[in-house]
Protein backbone atom coordinates (compact mmCIF):
# COMPACT_ATOMS: atom_id res chain seq x y z
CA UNK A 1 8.76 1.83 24.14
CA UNK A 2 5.27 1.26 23.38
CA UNK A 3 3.16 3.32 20.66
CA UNK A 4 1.27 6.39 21.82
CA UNK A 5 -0.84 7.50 19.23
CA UNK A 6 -1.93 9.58 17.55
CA UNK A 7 1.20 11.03 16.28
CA UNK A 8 2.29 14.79 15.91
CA UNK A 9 4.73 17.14 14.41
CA UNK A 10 8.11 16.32 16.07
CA UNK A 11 7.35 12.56 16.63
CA UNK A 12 10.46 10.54 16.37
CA UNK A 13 9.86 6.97 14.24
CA UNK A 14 12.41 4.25 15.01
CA UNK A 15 12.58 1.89 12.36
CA UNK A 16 13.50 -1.65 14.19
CA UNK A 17 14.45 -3.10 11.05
CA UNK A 18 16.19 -1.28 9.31
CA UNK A 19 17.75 0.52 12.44
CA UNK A 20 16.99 4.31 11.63
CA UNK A 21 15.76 6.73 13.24
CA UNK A 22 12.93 9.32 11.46
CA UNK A 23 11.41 12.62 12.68
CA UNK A 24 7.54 13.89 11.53
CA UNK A 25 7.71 16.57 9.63
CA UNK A 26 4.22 17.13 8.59
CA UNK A 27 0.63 16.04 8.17
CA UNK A 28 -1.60 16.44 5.66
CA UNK A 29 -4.89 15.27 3.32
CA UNK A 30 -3.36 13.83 0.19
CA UNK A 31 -6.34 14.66 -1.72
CA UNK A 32 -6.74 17.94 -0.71
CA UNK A 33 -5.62 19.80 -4.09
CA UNK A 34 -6.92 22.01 -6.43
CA UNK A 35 -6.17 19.13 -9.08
CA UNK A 36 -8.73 16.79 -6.96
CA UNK A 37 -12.55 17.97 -7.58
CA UNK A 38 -15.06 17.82 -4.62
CA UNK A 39 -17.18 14.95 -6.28
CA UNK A 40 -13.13 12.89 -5.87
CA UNK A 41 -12.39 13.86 -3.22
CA UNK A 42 -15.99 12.88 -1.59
CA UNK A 43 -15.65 9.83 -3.78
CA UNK A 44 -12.27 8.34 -2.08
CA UNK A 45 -12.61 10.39 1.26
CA UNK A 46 -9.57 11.72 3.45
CA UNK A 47 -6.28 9.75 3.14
CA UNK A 48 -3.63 11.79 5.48
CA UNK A 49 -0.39 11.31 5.20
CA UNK A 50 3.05 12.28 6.81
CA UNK A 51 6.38 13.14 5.56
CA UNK A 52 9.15 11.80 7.53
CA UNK A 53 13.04 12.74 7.48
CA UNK A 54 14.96 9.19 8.36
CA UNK A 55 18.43 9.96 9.51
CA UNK A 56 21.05 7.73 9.35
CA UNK A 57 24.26 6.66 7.03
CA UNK A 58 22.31 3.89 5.08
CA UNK A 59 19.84 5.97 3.12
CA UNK A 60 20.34 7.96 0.64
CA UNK A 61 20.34 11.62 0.84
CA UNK A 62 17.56 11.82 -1.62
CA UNK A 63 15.64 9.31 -0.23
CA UNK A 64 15.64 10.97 3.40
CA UNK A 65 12.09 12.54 2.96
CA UNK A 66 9.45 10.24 2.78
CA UNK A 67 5.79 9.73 2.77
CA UNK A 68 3.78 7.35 4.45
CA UNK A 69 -0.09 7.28 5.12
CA UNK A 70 -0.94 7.34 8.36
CA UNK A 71 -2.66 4.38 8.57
CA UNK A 72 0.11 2.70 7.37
CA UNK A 73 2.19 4.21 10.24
CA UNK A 74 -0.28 2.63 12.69
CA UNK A 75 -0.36 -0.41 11.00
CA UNK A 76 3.96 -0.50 10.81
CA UNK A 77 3.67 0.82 14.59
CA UNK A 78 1.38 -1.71 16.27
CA UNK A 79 3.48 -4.84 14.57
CA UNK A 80 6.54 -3.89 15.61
CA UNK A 81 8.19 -2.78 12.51
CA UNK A 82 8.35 1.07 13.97
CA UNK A 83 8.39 2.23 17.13
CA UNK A 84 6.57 6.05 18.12
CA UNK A 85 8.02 8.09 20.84
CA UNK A 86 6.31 11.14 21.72
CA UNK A 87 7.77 14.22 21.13
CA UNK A 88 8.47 15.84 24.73
């Protein structure tokens, strides 16, 4: 299947190399934290990010939760190494 972004809550991530499967839990602005001040935060900008639960017997169970920014999703996504399909 081809990509269809953007992505969303619910998104299933197949991971063509390492054959798992993920689901996207949730999005979010990395530096949006009360430990981050505003002149930061205007300094680096908005870097959103989404945690993923992979399924599958090769990962760990503590390693099922994951982050990854979403620009490196699209990046991952439009080479091949994950695939997006939409959420129904």
């Amino acid at each position: 299947m081809e990509s269809t972004l953007p992505f969303n809550i619910g998104d299933i991530i197949i991971d063509r190399v390492n054959n798992e499967i993920g689901i996207l839990l949730r999005r979010y602005d990395l530096f949006e934290d009360d430990m981050y001040s505003i002149e930061e935060r205007e300094k680096y900008g908005i870097m959103i990010a989404w945690d993923i639960y992979w399924t599958g017997i090769s990962i760990w169970p503590y390693e099922r939760l994951q982050t990854y920014t979403e620009e490196g999703l699209e990046i991952l996504t439009e080479n091949g190494v994950l695939e997006h399909v939409k959420n129904i």
